[in-house]
Protein backbone atom coordinates (compact mmCIF):
# COMPACT_ATOMS: atom_id res chain seq x y z
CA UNK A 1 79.11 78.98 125.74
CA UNK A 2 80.60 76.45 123.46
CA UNK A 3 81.16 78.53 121.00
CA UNK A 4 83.61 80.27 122.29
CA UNK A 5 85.62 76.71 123.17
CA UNK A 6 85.38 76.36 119.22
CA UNK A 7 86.49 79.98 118.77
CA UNK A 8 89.65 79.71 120.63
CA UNK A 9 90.76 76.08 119.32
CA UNK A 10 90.53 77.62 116.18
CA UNK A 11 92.68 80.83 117.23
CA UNK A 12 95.17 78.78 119.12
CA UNK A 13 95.80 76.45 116.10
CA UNK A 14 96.26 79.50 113.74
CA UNK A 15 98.82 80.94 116.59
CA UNK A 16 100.57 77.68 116.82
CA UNK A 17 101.24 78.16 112.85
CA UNK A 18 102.75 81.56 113.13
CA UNK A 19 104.90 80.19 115.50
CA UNK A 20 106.38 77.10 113.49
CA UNK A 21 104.53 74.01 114.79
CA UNK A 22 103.92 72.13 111.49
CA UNK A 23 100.97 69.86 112.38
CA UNK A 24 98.71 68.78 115.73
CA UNK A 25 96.13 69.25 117.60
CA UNK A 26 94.14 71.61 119.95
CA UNK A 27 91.16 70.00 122.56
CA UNK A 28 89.40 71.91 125.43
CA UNK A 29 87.22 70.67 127.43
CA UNK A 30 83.08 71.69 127.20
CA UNK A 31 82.27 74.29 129.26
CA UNK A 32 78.74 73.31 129.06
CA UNK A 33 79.06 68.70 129.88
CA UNK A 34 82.92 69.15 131.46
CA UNK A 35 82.40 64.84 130.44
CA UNK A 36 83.21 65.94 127.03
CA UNK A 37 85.68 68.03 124.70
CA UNK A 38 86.35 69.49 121.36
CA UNK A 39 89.15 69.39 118.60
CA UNK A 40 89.01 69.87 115.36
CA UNK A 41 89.04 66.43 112.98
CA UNK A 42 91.46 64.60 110.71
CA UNK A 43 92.26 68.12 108.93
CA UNK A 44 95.48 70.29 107.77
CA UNK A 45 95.67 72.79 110.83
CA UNK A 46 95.90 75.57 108.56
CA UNK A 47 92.09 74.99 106.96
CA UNK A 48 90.77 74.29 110.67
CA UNK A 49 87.29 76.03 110.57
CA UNK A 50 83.96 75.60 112.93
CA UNK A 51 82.86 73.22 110.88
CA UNK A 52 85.92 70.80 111.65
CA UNK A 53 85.17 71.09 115.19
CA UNK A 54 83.82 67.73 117.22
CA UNK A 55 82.67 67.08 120.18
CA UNK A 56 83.91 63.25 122.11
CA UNK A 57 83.53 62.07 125.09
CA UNK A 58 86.50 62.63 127.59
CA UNK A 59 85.47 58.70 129.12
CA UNK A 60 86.27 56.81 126.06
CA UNK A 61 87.60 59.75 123.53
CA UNK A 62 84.58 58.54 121.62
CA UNK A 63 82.02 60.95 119.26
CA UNK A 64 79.59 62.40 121.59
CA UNK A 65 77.50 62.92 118.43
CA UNK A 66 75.65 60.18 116.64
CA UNK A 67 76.81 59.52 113.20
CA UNK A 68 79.98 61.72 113.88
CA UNK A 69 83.40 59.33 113.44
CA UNK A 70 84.24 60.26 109.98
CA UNK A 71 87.46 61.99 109.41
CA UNK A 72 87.62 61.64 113.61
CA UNK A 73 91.22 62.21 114.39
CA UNK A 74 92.93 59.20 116.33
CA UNK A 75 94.61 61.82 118.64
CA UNK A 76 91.24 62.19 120.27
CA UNK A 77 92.44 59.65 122.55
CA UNK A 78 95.34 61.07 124.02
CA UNK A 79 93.34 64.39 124.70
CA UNK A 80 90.47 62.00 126.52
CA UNK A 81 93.02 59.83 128.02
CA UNK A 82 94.35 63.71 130.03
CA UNK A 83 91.21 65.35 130.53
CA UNK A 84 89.77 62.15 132.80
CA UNK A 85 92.91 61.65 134.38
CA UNK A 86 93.16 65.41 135.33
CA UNK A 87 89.85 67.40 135.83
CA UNK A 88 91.50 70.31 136.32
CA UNK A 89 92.80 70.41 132.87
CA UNK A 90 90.69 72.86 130.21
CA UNK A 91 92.94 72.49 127.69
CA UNK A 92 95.29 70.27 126.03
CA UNK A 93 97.66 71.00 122.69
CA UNK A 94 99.44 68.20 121.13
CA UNK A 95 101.89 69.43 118.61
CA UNK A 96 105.25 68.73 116.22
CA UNK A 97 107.82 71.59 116.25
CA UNK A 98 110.50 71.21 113.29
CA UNK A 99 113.33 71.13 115.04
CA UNK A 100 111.95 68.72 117.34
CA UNK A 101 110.47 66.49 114.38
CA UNK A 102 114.50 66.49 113.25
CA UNK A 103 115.97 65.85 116.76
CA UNK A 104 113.43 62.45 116.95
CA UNK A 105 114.12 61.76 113.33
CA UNK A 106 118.01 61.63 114.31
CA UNK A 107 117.68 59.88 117.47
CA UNK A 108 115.74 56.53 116.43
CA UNK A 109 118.32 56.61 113.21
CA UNK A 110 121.50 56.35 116.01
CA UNK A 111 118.76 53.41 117.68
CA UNK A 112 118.34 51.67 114.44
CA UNK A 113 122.46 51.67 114.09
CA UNK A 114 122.49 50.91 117.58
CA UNK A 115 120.44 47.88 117.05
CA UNK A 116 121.83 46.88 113.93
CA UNK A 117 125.54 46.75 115.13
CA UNK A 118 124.55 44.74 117.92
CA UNK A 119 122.55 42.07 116.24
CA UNK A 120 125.84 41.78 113.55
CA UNK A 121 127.75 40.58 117.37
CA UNK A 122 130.59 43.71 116.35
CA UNK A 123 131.38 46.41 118.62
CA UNK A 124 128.86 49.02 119.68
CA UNK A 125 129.12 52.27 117.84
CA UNK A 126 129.89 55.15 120.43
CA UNK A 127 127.19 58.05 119.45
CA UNK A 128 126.52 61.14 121.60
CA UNK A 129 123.43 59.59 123.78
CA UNK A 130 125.83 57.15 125.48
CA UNK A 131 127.09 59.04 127.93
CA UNK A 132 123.91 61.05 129.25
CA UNK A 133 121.89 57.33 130.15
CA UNK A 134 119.38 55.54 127.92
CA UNK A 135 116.72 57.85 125.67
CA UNK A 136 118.22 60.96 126.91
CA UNK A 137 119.87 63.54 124.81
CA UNK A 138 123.41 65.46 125.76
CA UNK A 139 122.42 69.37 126.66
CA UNK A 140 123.87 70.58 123.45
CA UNK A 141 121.56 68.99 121.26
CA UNK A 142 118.89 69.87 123.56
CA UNK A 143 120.64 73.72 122.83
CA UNK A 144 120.77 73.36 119.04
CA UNK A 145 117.37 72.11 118.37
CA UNK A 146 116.13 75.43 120.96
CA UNK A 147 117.80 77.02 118.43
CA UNK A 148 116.66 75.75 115.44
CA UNK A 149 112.63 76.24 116.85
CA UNK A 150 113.44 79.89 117.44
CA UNK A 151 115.30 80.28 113.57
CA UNK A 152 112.36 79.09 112.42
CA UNK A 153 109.82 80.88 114.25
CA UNK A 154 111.26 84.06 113.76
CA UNK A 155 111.16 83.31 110.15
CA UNK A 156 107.42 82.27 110.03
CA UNK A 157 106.96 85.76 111.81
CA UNK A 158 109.13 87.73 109.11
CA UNK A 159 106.72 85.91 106.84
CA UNK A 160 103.45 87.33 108.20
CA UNK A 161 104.77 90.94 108.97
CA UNK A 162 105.70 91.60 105.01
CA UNK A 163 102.36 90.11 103.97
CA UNK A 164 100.12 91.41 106.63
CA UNK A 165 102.28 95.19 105.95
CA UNK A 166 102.05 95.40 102.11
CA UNK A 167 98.46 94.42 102.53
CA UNK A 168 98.15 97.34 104.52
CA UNK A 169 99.99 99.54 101.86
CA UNK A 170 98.89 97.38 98.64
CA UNK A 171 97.38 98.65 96.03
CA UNK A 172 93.89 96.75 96.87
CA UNK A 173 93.70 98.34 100.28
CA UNK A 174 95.23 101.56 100.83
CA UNK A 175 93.43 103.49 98.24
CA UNK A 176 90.36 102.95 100.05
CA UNK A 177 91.97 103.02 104.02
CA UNK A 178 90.58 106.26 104.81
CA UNK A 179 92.44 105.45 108.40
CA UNK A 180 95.87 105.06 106.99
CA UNK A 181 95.31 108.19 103.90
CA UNK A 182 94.45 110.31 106.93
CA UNK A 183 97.73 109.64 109.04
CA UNK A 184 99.87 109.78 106.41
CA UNK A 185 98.24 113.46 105.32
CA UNK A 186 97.92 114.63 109.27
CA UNK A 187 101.44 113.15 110.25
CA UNK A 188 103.16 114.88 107.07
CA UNK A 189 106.34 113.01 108.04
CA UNK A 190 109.94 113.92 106.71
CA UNK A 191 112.40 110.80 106.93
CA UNK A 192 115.12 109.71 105.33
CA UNK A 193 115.08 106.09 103.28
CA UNK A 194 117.33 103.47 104.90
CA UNK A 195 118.55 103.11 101.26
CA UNK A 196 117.80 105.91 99.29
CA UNK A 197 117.69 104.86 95.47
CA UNK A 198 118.98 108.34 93.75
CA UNK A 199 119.41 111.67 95.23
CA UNK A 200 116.60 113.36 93.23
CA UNK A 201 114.12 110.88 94.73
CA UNK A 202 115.60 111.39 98.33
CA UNK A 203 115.09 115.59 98.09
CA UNK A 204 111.81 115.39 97.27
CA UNK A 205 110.87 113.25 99.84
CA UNK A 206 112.66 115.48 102.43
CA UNK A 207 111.08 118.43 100.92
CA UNK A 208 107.46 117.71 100.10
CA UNK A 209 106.17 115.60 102.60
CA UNK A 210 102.77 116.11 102.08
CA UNK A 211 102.39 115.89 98.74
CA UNK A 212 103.73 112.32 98.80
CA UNK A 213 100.45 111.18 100.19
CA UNK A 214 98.89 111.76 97.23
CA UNK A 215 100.70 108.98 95.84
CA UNK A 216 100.35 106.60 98.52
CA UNK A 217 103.99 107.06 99.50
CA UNK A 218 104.05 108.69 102.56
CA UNK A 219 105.66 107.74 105.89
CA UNK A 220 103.60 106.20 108.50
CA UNK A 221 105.43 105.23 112.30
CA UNK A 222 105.79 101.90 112.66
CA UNK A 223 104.30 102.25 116.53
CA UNK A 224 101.49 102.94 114.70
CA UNK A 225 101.41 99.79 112.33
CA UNK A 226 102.33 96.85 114.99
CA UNK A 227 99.50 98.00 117.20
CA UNK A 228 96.85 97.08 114.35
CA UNK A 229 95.11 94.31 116.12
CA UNK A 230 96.56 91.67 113.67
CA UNK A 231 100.02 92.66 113.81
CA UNK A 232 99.59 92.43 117.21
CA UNK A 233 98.65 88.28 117.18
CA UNK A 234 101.26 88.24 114.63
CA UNK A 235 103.71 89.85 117.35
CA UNK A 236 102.69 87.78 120.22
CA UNK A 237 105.14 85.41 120.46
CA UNK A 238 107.34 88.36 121.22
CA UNK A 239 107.98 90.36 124.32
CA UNK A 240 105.34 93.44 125.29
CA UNK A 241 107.85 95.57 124.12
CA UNK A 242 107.88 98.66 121.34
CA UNK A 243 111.77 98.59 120.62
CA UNK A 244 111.83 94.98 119.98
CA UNK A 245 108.27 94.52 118.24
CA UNK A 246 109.68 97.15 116.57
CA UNK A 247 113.05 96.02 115.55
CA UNK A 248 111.82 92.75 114.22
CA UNK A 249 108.85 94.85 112.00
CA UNK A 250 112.21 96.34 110.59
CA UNK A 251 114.37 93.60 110.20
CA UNK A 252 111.28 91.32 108.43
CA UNK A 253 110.94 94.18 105.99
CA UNK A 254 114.41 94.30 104.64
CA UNK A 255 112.95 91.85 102.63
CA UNK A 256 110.02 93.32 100.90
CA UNK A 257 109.85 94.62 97.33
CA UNK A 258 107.01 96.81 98.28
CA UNK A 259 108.23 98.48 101.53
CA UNK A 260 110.92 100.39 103.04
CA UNK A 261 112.25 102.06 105.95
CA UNK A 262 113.85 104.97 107.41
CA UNK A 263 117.20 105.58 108.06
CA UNK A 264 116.09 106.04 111.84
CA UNK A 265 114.03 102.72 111.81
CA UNK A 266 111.16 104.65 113.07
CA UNK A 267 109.02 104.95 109.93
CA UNK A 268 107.49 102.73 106.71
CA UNK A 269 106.15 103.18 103.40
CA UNK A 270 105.66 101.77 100.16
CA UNK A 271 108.34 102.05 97.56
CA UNK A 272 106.86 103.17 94.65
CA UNK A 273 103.38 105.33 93.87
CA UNK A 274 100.35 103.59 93.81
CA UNK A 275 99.13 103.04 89.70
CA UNK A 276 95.90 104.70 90.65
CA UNK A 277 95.54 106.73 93.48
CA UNK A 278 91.81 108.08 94.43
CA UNK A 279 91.76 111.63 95.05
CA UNK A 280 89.97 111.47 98.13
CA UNK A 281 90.72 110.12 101.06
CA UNK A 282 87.32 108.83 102.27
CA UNK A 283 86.26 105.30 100.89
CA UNK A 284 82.78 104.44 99.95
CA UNK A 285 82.37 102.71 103.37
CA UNK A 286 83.47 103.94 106.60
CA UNK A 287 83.19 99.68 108.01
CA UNK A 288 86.21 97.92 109.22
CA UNK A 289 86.74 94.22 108.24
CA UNK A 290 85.04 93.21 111.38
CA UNK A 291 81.99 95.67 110.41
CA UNK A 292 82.61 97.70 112.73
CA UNK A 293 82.79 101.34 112.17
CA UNK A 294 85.54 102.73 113.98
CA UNK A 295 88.04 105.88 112.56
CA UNK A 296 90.87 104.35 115.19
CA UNK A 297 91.46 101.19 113.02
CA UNK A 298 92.26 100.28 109.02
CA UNK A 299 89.51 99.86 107.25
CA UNK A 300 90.97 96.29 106.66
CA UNK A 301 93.23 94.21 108.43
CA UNK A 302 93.68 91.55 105.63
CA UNK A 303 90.45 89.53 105.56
């Protein structure tokens, strides 16, 4: 049963980085000995694998395995000190947000002048915590550094829906995505390019629909892309909602060199032909990444 405690520190800690949170830690307690937890060891969060998992005990946030404090992370002890002073607690996450890294950063600097002008017996410089009581911040700081977490969030997400989209549509892939060739050839969609590049290119693609899938340039619905089970983790941190999963698919992609989108905002395809498209549209292997063989899903959802 403990390997699916391992499994999901792992997929939290991946989740955390889409959302923004730089560095930390995930622990949950053992479902088999509840006396004991896992987190990963002294290790980037984005290389986090099984293998980095350990096992302490929650009494003493020691190693529960003999031989086992090498690379042991020292925040093993906060996560002990919370599972044995709440036993209700499965899971604990200890983390550093960028804006909130900044707002600390700025704080102890207005201490440290704080401090400073005090000990030199001149007056006491007036900063913003004053009024709001001792290590408190005023609510529009509070406000900006909200903001700043959700700025950068949202651009970690824009990052991950243009790479895990062109994958989809990259040369490597798509030849051989017998899901996505089929779509494309069944849908036959006529749209319109959000930004056409010459008129000549823009009639043919109103015109001849089907014959752009020979070139990998087809339109595909982009209801159809953000419920691929990746773009769907990659999503999460945004409402259950099509229009606004949707929207921010667009908006991310206004950025590729690969992809575009239609005029409407309903549709997405690549931008140029692929440099050697197959003729077929069935790969030599009908298994998904997962090795599963399923006709609902792309043959690959980026590794």
């Amino acid at each position: 049963m403990d390997d699916s405690v391992k499994k999901q520190i792992i997929d939290t800690t991946r989740m955390l980085l889409q959302d923004g949170f730089l560095d930390g830690h995930v622990a949950m307690r053992s479902l088999d000995e509840t006396d004991k937890f896992y987190m990963a060891r002294a290790v980037s969060a984005g290389k986090v694998g099984t293998k980095d998992i350990r096992k302490y005990h929650v009494n003493n946030g020691e190693p529960a395995d003999s031989g086992d404090s090498a690379e042991a992370s020292a925040e093993r002890y906060v996560h002990a000190a919370i599972f044995k002073s709440r036993p209700d607690i499965k899971c604990s996450i200890h983390t550093h947000a960028a804006a909130l890294k900044t707002l600390s950063a700025s704080f102890m600097n207005q201490q440290q002048q704080q401090q400073q002008q005090q000990q030199g017996g001149g007056q006491q410089i007036h900063t913003p915590t004053q009024s709001h009581g001792a290590n408190m911040y005023p609510q529009s700081m509070w406000q900006a550094t909200l903001q700043m977490q959700v700025e950068e969030r949202n651009r970690v997400m824009a990052d991950h829906i243009i790479k895990q989209i062109e994958f989809y549509l990259g040369d490597q892939n798509l030849p051989y995505d017998s899901y996505l060739l089929n779509q494309m050839q069944n849908l036959a969609i006529t749209a319109v390019p959000a930004t056409p590049t010459d008129s000549s290119a823009k009639e043919a693609d109103e015109k001849r629909p089907s014959s752009l899938t020979a070139t990998g340039r087809a339109w595909l619905p982009i209801d159809l892309v953000i419920g691929f089970k990746r773009m769907q983790m990659i999503l999460s941190p945004l409402e259950s909602n099509k229009d606004v999963r949707r929207n921010a698919v667009v908006n991310a992609l206004q950025a590729s060199r690969l992809l575009e989108t239609s005029k409407d905002k309903l549709y997405v395809r690549r931008r140029y032909p692929l440099p050697n498209m197959v003729t077929s549209a069935t790969p030599t292997s009908g298994e998904t990444a997962d090795g599963r063989h399923d006709s609902k899903k792309p043959k690959n959802e980026g590794g």
